[in-house]
Each structure stands twice: as structure tokens, then as C-alpha cells.
PDB file of N, CA and C in Angstrom:
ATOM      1  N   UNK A   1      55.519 135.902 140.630  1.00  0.00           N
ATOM      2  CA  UNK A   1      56.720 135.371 140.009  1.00  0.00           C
ATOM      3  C   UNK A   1      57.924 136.114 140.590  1.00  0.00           C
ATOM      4  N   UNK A   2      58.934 135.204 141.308  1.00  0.00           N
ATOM      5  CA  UNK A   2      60.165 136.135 141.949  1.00  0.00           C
ATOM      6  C   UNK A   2      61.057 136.433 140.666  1.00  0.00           C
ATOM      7  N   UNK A   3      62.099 136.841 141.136  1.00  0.00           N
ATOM      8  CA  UNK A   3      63.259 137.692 139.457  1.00  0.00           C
ATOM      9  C   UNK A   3      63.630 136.597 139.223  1.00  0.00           C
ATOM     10  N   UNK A   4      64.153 135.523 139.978  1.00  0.00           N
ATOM     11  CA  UNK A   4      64.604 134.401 139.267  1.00  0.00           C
ATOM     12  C   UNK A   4      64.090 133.465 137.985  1.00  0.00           C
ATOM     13  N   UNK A   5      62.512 133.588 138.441  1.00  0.00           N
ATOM     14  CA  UNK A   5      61.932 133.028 137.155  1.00  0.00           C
ATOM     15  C   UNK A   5      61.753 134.079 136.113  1.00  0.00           C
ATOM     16  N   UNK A   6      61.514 135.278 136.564  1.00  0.00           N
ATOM     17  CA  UNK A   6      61.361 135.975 135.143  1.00  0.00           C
ATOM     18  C   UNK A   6      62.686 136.098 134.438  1.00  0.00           C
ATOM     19  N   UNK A   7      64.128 136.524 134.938  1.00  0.00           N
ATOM     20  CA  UNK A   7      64.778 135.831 134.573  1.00  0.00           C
ATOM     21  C   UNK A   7      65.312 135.073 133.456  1.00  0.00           C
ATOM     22  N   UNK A   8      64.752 133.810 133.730  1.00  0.00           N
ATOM     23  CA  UNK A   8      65.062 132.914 133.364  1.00  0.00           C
ATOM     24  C   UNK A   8      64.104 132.623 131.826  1.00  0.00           C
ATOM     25  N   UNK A   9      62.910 132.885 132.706  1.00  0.00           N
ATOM     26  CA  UNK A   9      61.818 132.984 131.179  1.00  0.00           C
ATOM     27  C   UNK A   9      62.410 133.774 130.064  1.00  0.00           C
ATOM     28  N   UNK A  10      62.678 134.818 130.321  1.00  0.00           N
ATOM     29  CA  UNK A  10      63.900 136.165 129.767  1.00  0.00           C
ATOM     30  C   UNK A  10      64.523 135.416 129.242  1.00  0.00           C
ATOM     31  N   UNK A  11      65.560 134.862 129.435  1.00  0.00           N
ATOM     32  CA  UNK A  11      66.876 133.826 129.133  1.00  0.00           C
ATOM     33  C   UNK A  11      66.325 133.042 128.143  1.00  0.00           C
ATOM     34  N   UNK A  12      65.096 131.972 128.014  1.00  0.00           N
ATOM     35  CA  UNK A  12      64.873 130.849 127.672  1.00  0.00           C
ATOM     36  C   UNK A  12      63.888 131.502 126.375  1.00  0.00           C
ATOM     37  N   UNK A  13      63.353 132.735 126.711  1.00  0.00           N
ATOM     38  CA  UNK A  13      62.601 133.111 125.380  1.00  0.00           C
ATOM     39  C   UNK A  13      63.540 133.960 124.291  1.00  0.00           C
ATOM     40  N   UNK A  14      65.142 134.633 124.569  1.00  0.00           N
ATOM     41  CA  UNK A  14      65.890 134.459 124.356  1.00  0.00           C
ATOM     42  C   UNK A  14      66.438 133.810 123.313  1.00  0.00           C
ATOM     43  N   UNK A  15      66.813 132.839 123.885  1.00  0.00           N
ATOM     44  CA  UNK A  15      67.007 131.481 123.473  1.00  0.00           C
ATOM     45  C   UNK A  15      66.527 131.252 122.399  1.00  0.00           C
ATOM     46  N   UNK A  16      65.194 130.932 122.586  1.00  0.00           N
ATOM     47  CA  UNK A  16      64.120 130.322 121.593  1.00  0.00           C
ATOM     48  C   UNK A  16      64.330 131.419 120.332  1.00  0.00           C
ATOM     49  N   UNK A  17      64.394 132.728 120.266  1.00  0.00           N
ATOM     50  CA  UNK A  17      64.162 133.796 119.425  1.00  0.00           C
ATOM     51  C   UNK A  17      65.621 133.973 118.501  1.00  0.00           C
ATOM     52  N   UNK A  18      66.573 133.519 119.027  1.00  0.00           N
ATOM     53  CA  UNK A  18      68.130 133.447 118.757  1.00  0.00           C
ATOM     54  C   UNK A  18      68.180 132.078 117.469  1.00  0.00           C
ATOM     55  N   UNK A  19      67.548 130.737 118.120  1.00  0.00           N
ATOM     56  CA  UNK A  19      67.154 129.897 117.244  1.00  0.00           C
ATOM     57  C   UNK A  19      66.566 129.542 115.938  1.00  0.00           C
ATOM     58  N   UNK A  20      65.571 130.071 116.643  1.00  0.00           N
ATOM     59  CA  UNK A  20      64.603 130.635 115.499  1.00  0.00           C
ATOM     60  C   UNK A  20      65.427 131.341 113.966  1.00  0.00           C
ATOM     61  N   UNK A  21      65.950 132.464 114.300  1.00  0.00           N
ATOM     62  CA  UNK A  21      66.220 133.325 113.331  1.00  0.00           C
ATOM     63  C   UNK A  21      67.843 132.443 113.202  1.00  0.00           C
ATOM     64  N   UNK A  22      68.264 131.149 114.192  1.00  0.00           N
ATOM     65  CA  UNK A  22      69.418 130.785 112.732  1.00  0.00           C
ATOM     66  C   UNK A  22      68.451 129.620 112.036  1.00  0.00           C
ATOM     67  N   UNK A  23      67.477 128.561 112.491  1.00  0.00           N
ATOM     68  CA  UNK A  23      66.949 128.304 111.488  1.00  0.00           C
ATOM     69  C   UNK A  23      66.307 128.729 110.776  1.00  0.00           C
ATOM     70  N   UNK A  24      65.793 129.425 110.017  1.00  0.00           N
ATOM     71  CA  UNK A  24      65.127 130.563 108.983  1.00  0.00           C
ATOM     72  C   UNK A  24      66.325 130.641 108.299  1.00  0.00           C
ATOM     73  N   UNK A  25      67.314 130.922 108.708  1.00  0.00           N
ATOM     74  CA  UNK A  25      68.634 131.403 107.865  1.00  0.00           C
ATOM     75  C   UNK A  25      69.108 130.165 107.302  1.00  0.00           C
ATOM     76  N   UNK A  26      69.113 128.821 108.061  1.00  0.00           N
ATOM     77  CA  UNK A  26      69.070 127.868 107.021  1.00  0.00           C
ATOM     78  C   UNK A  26      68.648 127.556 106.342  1.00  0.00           C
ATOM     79  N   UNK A  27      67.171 127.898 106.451  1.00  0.00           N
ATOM     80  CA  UNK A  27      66.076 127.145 104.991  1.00  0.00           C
ATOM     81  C   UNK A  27      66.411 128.247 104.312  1.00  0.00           C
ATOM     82  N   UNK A  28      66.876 129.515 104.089  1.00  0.00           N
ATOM     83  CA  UNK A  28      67.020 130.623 103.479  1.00  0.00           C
ATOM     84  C   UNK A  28      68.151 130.578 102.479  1.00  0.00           C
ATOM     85  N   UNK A  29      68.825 129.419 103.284  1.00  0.00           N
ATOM     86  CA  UNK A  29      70.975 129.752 102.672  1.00  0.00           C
ATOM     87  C   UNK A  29      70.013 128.476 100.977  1.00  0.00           C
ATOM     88  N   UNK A  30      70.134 129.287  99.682  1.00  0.00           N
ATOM     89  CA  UNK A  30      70.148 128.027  98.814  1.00  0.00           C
ATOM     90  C   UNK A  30      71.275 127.319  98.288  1.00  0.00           C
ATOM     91  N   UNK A  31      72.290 127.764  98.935  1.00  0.00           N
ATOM     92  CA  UNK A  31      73.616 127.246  98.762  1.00  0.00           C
ATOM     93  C   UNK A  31      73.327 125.621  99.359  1.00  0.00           C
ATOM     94  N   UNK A  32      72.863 125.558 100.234  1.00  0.00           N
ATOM     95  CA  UNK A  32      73.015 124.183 101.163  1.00  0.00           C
ATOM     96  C   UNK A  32      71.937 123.262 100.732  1.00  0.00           C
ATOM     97  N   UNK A  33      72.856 121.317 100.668  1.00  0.00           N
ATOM     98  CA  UNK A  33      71.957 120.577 100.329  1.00  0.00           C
ATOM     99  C   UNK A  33      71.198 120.143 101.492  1.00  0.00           C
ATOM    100  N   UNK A  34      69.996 119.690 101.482  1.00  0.00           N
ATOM    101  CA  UNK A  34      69.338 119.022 101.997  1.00  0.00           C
ATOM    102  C   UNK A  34      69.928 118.532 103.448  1.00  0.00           C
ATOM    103  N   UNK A  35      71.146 117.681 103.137  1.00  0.00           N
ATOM    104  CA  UNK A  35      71.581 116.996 104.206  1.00  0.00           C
ATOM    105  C   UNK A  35      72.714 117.673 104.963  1.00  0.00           C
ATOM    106  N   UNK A  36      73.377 118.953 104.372  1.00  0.00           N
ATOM    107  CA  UNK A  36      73.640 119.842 105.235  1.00  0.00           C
ATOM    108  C   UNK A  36      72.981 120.667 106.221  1.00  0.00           C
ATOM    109  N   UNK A  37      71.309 121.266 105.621  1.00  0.00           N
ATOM    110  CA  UNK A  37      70.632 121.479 106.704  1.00  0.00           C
ATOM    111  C   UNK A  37      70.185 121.073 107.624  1.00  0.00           C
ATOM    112  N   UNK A  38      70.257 120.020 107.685  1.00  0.00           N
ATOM    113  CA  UNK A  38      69.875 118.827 108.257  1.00  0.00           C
ATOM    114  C   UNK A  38      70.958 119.426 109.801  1.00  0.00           C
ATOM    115  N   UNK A  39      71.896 118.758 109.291  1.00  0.00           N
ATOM    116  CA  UNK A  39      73.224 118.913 110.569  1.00  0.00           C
ATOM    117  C   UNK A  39      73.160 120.229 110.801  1.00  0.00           C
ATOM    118  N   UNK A  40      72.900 121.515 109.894  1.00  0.00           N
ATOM    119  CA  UNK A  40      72.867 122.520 110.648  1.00  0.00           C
ATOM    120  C   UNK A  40      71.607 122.757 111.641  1.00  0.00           C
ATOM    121  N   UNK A  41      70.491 121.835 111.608  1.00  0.00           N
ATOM    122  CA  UNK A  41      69.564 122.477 112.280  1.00  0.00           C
ATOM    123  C   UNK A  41      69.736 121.757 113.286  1.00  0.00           C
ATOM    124  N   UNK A  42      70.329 120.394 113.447  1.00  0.00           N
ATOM    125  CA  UNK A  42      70.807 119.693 114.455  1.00  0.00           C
ATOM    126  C   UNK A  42      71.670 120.414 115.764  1.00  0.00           C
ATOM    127  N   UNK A  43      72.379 120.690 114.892  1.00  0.00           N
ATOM    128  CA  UNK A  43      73.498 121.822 115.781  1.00  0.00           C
ATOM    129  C   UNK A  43      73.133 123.146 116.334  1.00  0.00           C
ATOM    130  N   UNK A  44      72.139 123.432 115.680  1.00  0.00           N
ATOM    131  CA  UNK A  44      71.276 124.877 116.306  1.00  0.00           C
ATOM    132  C   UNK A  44      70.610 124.268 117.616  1.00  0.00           C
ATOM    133  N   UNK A  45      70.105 123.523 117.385  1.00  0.00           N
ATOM    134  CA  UNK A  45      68.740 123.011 118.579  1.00  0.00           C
ATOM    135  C   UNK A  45      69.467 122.263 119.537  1.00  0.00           C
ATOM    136  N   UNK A  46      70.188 121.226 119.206  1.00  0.00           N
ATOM    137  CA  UNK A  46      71.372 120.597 120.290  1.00  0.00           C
ATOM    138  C   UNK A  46      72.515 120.959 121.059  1.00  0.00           C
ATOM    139  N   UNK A  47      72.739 121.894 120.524  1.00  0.00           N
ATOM    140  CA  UNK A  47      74.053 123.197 121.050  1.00  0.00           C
ATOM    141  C   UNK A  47      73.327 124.197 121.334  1.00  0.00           C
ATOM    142  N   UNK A  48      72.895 124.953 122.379  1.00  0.00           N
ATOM    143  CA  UNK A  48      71.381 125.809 122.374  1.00  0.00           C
ATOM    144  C   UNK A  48      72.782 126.743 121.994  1.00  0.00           C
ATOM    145  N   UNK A  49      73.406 128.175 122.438  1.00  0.00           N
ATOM    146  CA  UNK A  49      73.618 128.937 122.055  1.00  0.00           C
ATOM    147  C   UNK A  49      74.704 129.249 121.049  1.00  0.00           C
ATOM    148  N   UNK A  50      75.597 128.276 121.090  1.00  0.00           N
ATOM    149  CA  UNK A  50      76.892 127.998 120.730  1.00  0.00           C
ATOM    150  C   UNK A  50      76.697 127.414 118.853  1.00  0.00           C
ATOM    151  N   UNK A  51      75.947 126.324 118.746  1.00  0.00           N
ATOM    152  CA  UNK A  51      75.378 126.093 117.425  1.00  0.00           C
ATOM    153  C   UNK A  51      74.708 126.672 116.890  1.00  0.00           C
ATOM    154  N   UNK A  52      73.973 127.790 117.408  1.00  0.00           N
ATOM    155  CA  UNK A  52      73.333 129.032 116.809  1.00  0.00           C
ATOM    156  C   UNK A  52      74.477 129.629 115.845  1.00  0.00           C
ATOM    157  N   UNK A  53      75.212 130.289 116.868  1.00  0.00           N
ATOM    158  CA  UNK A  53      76.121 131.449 116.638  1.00  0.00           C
ATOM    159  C   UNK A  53      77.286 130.751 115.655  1.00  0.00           C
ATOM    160  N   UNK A  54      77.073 129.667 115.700  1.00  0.00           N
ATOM    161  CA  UNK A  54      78.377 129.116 115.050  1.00  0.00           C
ATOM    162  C   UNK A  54      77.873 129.059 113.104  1.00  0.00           C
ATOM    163  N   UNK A  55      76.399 128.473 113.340  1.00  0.00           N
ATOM    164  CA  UNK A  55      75.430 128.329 112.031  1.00  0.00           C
ATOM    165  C   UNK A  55      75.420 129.540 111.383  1.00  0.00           C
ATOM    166  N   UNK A  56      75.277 130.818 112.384  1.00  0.00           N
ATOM    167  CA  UNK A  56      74.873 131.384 111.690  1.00  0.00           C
ATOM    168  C   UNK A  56      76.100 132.271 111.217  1.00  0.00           C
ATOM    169  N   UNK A  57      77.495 132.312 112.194  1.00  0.00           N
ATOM    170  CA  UNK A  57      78.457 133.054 111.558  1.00  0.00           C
ATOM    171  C   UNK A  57      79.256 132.619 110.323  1.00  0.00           C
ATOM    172  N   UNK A  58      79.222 130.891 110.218  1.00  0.00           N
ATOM    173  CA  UNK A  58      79.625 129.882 108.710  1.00  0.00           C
ATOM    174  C   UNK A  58      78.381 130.812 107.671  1.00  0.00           C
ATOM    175  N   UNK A  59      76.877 130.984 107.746  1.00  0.00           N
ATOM    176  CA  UNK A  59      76.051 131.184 106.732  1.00  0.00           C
ATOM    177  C   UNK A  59      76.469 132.686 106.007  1.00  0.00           C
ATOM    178  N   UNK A  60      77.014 133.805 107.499  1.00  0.00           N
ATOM    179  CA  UNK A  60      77.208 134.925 106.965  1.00  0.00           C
ATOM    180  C   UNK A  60      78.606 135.036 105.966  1.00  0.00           C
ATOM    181  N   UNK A  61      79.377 134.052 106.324  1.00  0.00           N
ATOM    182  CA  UNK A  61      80.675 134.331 105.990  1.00  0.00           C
ATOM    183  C   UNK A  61      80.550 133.649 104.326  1.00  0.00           C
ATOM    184  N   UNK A  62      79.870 133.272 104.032  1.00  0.00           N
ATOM    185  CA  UNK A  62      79.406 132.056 102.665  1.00  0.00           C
ATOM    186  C   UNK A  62      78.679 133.233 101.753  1.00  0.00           C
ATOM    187  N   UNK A  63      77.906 133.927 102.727  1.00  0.00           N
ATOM    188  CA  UNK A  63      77.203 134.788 101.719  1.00  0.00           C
ATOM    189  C   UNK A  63      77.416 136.916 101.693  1.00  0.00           C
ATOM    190  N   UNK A  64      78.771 136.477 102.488  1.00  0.00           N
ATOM    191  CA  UNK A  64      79.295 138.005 102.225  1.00  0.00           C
ATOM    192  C   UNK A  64      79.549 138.384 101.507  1.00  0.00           C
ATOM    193  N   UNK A  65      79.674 140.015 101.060  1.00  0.00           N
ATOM    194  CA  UNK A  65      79.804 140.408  99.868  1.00  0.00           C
ATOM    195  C   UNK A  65      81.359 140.600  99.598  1.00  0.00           C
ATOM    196  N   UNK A  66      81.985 140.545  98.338  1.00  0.00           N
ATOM    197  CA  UNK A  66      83.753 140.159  98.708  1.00  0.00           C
ATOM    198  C   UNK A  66      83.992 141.798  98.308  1.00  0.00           C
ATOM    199  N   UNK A  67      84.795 142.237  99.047  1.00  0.00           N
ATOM    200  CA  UNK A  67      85.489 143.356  99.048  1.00  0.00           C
ATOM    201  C   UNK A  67      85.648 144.410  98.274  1.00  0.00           C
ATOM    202  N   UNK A  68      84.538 145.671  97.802  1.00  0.00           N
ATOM    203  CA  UNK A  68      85.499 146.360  96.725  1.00  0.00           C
ATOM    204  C   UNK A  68      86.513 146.801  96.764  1.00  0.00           C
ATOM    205  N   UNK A  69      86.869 146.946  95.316  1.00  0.00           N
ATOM    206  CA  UNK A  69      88.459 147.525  95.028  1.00  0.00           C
ATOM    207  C   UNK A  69      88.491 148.921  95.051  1.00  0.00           C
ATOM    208  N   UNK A  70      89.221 149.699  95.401  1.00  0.00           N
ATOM    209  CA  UNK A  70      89.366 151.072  95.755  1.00  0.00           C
ATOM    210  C   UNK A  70      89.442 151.028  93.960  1.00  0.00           C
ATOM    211  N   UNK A  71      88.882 152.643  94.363  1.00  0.00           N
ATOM    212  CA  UNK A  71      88.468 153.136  92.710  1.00  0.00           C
ATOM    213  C   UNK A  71      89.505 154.758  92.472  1.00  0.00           C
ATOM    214  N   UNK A  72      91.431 154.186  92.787  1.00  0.00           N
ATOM    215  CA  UNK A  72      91.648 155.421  92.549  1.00  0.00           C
ATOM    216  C   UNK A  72      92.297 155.401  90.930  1.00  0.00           C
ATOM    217  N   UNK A  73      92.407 156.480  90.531  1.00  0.00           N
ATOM    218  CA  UNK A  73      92.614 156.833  89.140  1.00  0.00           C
ATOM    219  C   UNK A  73      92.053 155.758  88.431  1.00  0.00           C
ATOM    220  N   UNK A  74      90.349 155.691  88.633  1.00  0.00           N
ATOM    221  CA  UNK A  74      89.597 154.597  88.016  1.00  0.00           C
ATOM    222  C   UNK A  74      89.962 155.146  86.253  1.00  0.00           C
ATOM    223  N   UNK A  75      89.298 156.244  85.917  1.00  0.00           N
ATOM    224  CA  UNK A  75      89.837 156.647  84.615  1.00  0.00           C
ATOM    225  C   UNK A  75      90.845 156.275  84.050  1.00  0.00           C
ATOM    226  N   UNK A  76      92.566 156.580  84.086  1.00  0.00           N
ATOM    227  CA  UNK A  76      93.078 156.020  83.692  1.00  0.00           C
ATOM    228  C   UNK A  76      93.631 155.116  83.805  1.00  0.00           C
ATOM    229  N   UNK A  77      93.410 153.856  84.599  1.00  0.00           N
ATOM    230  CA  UNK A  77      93.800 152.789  85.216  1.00  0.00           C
ATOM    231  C   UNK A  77      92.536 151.683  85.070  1.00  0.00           C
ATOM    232  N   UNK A  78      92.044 151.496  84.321  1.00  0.00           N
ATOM    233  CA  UNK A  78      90.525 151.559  83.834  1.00  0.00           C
ATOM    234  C   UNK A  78      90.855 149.710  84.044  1.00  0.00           C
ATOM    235  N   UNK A  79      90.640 148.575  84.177  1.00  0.00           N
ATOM    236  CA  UNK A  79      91.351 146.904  84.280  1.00  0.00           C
ATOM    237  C   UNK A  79      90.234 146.403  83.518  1.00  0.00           C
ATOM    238  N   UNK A  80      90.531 145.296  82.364  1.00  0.00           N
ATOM    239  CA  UNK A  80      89.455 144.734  82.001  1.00  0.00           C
ATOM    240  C   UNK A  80      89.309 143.425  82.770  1.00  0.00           C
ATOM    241  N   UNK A  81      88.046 142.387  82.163  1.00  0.00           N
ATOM    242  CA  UNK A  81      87.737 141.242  83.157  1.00  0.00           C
ATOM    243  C   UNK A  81      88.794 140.707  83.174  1.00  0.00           C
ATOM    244  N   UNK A  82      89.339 140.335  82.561  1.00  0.00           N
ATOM    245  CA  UNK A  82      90.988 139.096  82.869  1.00  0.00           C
ATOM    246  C   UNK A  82      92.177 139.669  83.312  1.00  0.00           C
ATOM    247  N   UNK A  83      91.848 141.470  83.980  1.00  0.00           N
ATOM    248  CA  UNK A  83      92.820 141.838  84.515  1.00  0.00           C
ATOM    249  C   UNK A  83      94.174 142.426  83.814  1.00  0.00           C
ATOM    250  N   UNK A  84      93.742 142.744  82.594  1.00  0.00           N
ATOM    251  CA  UNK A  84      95.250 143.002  82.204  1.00  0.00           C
ATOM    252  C   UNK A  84      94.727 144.471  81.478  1.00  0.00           C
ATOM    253  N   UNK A  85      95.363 145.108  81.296  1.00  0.00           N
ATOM    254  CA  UNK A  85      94.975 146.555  80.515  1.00  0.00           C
ATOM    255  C   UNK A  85      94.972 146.047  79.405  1.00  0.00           C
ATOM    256  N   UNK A  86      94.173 147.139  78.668  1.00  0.00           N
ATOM    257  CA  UNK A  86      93.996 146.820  77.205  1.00  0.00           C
ATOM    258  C   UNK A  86      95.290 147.621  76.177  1.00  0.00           C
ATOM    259  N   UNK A  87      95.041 147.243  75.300  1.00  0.00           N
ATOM    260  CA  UNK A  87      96.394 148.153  74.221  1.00  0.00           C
ATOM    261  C   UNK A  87      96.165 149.516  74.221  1.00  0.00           C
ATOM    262  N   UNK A  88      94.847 149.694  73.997  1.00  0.00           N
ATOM    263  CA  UNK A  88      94.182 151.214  74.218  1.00  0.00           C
ATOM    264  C   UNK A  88      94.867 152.497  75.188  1.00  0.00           C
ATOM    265  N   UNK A  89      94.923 151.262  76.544  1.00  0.00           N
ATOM    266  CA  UNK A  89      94.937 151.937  77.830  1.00  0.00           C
ATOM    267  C   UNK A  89      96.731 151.917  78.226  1.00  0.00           C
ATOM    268  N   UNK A  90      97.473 150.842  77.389  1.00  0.00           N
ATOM    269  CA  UNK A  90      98.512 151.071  77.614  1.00  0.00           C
ATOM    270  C   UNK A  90      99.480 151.992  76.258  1.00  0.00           C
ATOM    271  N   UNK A  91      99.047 152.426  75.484  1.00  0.00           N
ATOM    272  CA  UNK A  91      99.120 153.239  74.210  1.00  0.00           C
ATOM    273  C   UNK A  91      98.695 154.597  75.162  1.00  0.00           C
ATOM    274  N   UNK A  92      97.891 154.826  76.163  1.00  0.00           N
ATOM    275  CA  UNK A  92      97.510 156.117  76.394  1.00  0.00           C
ATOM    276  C   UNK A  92      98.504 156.370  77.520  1.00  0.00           C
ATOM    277  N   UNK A  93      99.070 155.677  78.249  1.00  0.00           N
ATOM    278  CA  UNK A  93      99.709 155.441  79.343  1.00  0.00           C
ATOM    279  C   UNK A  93     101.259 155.976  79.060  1.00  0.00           C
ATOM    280  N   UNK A  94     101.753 155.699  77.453  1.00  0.00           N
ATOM    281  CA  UNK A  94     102.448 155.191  76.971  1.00  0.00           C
ATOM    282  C   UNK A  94     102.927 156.852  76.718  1.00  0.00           C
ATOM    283  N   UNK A  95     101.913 156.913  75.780  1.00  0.00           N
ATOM    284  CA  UNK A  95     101.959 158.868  75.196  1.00  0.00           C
ATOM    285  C   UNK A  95     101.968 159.556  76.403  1.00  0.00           C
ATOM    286  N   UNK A  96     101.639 159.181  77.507  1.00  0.00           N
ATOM    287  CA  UNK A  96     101.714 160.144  79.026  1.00  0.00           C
ATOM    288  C   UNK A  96     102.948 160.316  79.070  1.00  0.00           C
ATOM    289  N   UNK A  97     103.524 159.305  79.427  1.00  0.00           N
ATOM    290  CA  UNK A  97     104.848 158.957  79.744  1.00  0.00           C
ATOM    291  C   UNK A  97     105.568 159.886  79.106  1.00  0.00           C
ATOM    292  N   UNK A  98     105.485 159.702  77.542  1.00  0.00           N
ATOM    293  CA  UNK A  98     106.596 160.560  76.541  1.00  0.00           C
ATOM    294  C   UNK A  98     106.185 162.079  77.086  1.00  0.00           C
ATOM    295  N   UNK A  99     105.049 162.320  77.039  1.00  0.00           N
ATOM    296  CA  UNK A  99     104.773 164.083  77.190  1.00  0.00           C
ATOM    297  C   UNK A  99     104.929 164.484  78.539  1.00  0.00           C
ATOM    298  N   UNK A 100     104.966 163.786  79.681  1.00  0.00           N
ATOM    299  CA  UNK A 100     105.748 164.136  80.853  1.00  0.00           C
ATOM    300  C   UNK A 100     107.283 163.983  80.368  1.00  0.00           C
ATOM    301  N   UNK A 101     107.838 163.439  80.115  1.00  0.00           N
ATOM    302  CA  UNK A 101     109.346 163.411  79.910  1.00  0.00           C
ATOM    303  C   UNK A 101     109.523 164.422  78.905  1.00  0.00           C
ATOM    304  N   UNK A 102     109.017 164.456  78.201  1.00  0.00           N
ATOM    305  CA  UNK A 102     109.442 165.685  76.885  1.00  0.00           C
ATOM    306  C   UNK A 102     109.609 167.302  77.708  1.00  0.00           C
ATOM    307  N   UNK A 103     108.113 167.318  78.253  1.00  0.00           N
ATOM    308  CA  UNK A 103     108.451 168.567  79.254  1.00  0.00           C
ATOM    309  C   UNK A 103     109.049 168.822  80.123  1.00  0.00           C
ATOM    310  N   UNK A 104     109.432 167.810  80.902  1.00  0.00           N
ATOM    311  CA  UNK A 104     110.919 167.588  81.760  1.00  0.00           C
ATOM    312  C   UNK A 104     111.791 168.036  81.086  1.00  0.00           C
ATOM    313  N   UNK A 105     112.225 167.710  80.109  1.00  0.00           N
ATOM    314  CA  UNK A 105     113.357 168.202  79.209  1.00  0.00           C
ATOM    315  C   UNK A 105     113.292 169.588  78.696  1.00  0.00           C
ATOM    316  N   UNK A 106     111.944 169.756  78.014  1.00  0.00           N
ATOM    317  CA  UNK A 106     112.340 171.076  77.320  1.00  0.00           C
ATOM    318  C   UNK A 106     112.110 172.737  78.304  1.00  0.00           C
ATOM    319  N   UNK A 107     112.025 172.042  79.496  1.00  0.00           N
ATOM    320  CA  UNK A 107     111.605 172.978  80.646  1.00  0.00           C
ATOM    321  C   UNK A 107     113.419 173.214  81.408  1.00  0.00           C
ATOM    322  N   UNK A 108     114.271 172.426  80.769  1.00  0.00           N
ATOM    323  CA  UNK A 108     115.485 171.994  81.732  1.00  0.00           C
ATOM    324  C   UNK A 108     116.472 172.915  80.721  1.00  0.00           C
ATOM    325  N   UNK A 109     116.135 172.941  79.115  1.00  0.00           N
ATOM    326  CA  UNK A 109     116.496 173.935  78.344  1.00  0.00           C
ATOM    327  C   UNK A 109     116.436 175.100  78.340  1.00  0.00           C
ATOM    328  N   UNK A 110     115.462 175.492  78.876  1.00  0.00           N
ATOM    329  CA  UNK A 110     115.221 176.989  78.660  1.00  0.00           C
ATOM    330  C   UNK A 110     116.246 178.016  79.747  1.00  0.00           C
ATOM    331  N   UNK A 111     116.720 177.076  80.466  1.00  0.00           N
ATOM    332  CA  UNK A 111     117.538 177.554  81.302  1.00  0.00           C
ATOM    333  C   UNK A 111     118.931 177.893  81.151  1.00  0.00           C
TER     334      UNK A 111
END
């Protein structure tokens, strides 16, 4: 066998192994109906490298995980589900406020 065919066998088994693992990822996605997999497996096998990569970067992007939120002054900045602080948290926020300012002041007296 000269390099050209191995090669190429190289290339074409490749290929085949690239395929493979985006269809698997379609029967895998349970997001998708029936007749979407359909066209996606169409597009894998008929587009050899290009409908791979395309299947499989739409499947990753569908099932990424969305972003955490930085966790600074998680303690007192604490957010409930609908996003708004609670009375609790703005009552504690609240008394901060006054006892930083109070000591501002009575620190400005002594002088």
C-alpha cells in the first residue's frame, strides 16, 4: 500500500468515526422530535464533514450549561428566586448602612 492510500484510508476512517459520534449525539439529544433527527442525520451523512460539525456544534450549544453567577458577598447579597431581596435582607442592609454612617460621624467628633 503506497502513503497515498493509507492516507486516505486515514482520512475516510476519520470520517466515518467523526460521524458516527454526531449521530449517537442525535439519538442521545431528547430534546429533538423524530423528524428533526431525521434532517439532522441527513445532514451528517450528506455533508460528510461540514454537517457533522455543524450537528454537533447546534446539539452542544442546546445542551450547555448557562453560566454561573459570580458568588461575591454571597452572604450578604443573598437574591431570592424572583430576584428581588427579601425584607429580611434589605432591613439588614438597611441597619449596615445606619452603623457605618453613625461611626462616620461619631469618629469626626472626637476630634
Amino acid at each position: 500500500m503506497d502513503i497515498f492510500n493509507f492516507v486516505a484510508a486515514t482520512c475516510a476512517a476519520g470520517l466515518l468515526v467523526f460521524n458516527l459520534k454526531a449521530s449517537f449525539a442525535v439519538l442521545s439529544a431528547n430534546e429533538l422530535t423524530g423528524g428533526m433527527k431525521c434532517g439532522q442525520f441527513l445532514m451528517i451523512w450528506l455533508l460528510p464533514i461540514l454537517g457533522a460539525a455543524i450537528v454537533l456544534h447546534i446539539l452542544n450549544e442546546e445542551t450547555a450549561p448557562t453560566p454561573k453567577r459570580s458568588n461575591w458577598d454571597q452572604e450578604t447579597r443573598e437574591i431570592d428566586h424572583a430576584g428581588v431581596r427579601s425584607s429580611r435582607q434589605r432591613r439588614e442592609e438597611e441597619d449596615f448602612e445606619r452603623s457605618e454612617s453613625g461611626s462616620a460621624h461619631s469618629g469626626a467628633e472626637g476630634d
